[in-house]
C-alpha atoms as a PDB file:
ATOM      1  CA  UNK A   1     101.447  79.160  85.129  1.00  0.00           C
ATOM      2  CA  UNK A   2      99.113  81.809  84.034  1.00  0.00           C
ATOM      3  CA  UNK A   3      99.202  83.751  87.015  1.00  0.00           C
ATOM      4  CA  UNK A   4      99.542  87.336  85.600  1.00  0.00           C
ATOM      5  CA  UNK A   5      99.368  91.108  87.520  1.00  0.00           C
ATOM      6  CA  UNK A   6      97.354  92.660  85.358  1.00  0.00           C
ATOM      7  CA  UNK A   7      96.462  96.092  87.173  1.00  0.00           C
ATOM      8  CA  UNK A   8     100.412  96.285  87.332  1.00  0.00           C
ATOM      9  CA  UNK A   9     100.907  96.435  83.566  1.00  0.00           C
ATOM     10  CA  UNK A  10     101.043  99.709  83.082  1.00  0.00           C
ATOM     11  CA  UNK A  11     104.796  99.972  84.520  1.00  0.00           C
ATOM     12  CA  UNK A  12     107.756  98.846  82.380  1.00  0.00           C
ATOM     13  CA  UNK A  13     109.456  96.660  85.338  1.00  0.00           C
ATOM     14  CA  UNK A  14     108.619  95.675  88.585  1.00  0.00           C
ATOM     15  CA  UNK A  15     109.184  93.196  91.538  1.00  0.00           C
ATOM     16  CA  UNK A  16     106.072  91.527  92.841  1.00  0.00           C
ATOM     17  CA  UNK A  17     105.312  89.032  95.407  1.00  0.00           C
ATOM     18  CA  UNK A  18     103.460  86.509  94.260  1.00  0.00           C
ATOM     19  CA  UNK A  19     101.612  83.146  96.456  1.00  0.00           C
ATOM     20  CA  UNK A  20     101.288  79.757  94.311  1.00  0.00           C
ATOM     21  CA  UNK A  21     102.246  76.380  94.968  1.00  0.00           C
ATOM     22  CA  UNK A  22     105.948  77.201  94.805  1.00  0.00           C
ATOM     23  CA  UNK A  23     104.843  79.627  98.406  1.00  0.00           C
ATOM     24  CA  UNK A  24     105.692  82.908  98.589  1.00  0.00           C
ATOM     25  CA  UNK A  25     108.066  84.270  95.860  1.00  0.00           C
ATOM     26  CA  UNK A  26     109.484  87.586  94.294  1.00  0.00           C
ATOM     27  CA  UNK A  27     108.660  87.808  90.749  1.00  0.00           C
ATOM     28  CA  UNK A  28     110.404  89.868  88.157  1.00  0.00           C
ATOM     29  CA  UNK A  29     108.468  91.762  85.086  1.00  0.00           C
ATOM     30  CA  UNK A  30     109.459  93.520  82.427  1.00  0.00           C
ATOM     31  CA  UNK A  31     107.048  95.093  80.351  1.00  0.00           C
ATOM     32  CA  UNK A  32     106.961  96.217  76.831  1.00  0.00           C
ATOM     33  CA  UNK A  33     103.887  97.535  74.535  1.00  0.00           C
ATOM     34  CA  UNK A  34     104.244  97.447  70.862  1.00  0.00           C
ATOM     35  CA  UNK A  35     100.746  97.851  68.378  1.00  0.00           C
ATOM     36  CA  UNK A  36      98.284  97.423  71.026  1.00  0.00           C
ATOM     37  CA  UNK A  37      99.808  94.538  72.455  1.00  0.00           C
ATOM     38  CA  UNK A  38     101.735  94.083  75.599  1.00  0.00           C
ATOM     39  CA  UNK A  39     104.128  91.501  76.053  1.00  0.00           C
ATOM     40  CA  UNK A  40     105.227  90.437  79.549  1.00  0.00           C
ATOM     41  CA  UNK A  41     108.075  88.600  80.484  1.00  0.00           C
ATOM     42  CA  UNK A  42     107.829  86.972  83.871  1.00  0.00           C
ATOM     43  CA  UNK A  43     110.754  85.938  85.851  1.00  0.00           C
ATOM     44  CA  UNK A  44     110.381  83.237  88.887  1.00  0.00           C
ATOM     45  CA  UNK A  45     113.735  82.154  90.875  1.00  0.00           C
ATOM     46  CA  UNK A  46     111.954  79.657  92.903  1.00  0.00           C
ATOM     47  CA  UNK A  47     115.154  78.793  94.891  1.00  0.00           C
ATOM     48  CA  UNK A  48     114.494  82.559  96.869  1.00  0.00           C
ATOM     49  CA  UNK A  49     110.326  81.163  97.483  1.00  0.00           C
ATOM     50  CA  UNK A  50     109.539  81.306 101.017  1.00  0.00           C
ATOM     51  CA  UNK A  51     106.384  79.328 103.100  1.00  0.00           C
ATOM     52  CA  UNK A  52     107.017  76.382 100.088  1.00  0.00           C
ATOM     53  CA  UNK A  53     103.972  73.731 100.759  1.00  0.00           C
ATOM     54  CA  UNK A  54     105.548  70.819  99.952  1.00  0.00           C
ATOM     55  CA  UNK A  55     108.945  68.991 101.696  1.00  0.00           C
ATOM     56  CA  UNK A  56     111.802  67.907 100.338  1.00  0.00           C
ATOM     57  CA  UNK A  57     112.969  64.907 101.456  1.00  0.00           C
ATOM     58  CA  UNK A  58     116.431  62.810 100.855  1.00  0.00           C
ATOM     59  CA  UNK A  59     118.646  59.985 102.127  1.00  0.00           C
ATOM     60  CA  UNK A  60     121.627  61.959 101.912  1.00  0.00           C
ATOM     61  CA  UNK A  61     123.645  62.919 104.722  1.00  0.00           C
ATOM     62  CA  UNK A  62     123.830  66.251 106.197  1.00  0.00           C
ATOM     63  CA  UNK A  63     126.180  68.614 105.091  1.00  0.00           C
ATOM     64  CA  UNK A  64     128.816  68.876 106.982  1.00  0.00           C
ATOM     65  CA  UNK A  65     128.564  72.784 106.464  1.00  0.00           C
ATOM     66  CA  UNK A  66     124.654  73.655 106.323  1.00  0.00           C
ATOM     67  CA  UNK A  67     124.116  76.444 104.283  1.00  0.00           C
ATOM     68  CA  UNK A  68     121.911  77.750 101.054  1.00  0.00           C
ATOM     69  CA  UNK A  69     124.460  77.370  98.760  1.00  0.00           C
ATOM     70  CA  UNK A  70     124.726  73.746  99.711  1.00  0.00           C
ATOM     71  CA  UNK A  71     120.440  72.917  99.000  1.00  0.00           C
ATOM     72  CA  UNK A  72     121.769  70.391  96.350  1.00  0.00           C
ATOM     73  CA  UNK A  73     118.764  72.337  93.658  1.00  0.00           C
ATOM     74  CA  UNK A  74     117.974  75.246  92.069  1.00  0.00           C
ATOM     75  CA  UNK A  75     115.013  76.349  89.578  1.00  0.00           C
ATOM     76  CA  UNK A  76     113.844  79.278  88.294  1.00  0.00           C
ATOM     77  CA  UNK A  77     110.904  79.871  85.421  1.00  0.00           C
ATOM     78  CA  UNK A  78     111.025  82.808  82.393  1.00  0.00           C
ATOM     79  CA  UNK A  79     107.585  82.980  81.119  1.00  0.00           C
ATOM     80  CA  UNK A  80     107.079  85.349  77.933  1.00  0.00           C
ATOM     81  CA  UNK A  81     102.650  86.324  77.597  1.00  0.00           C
ATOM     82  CA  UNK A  82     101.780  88.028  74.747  1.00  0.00           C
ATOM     83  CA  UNK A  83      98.149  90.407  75.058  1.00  0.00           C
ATOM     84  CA  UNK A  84      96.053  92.126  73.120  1.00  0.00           C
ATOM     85  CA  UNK A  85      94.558  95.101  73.616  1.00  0.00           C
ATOM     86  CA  UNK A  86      92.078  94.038  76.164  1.00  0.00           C
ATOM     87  CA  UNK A  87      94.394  91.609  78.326  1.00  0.00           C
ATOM     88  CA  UNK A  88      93.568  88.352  76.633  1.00  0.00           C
ATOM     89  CA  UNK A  89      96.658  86.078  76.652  1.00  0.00           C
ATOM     90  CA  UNK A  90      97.345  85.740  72.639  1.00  0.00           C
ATOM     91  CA  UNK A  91     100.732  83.657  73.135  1.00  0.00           C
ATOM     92  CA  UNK A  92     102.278  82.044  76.140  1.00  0.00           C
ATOM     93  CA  UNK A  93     105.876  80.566  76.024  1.00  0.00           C
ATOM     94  CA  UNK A  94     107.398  78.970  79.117  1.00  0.00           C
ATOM     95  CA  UNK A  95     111.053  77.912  79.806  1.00  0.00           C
ATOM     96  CA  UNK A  96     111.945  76.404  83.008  1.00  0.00           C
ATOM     97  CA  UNK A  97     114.897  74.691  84.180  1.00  0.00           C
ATOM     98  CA  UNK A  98     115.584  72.109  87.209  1.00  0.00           C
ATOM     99  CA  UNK A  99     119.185  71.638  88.183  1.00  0.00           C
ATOM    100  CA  UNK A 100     120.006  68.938  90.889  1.00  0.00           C
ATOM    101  CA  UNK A 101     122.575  67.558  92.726  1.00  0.00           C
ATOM    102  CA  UNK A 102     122.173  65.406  95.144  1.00  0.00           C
ATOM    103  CA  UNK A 103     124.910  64.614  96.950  1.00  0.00           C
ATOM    104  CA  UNK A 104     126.879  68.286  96.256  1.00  0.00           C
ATOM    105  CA  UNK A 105     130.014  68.056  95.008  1.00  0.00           C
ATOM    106  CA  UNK A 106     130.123  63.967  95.420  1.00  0.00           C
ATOM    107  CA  UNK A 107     127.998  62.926  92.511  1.00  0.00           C
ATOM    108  CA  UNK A 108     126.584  63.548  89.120  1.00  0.00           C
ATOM    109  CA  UNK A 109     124.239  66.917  88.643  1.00  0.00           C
ATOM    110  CA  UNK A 110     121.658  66.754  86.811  1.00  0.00           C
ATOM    111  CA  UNK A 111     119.758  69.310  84.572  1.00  0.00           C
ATOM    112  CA  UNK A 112     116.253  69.538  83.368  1.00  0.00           C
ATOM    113  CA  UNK A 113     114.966  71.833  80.569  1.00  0.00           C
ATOM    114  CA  UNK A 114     111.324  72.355  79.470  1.00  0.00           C
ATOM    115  CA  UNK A 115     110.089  74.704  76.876  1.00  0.00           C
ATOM    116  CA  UNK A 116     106.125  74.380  76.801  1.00  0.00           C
ATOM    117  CA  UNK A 117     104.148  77.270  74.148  1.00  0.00           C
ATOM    118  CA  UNK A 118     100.514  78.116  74.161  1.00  0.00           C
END
């Protein structure tokens, strides 16, 4: 969660890969600097992650036509850090969603939404 480039912050955007327990994923920032402090927003599509440590496992059937699009969940993370002017986090607002369907287009989807500030 607080996993933060800080020797990057001194571009306004950039892509960065980044290794945490979601494995090996390309993270957006956007960076903005306004009276000494820098706010960061940090974008995670953990769908895209690569090397993931855990499994997923299911009793559903196959799919009869394998393919991304058919992974039955998605997830992605925005996370908005506010610093001061010598890189201590200040604020730190994070909004993640969870969507999930287990059985594709054959049953209910389901969404999860979390909002946590610090």
């Amino acid at each position: 969660m607080f996993q933060l480039k800080l020797n990057s912050l001194r571009r306004q955007s950039f892509v960065a890969q980044e290794t945490g327990v979601y494995g090996k994923c390309n993270v957006q920032y956007l960076v903005t600097k306004a009276n000494n402090n820098t706010n960061v927003k940090k974008i995670i599509n953990f769908s895209t992650c690569d090397s993931k440590l855990g499994q997923q496992r299911s009793n559903k059937p196959t799919p009869t036509c394998p393919s991304r699009y058919q992974d039955g969940s998605m997830s992605h993370s925005v996370r908005n850090y506010n610093l001061d002017e010598m890189n201590v986090i200040q604020y730190l607002n994070i909004i993640g969603t969870v969507e999930f369907q287990p059985f594709q287009a054959l049953a209910e989807y389901h969404h999860i939404f979390v909002n946590q500030t610090f």
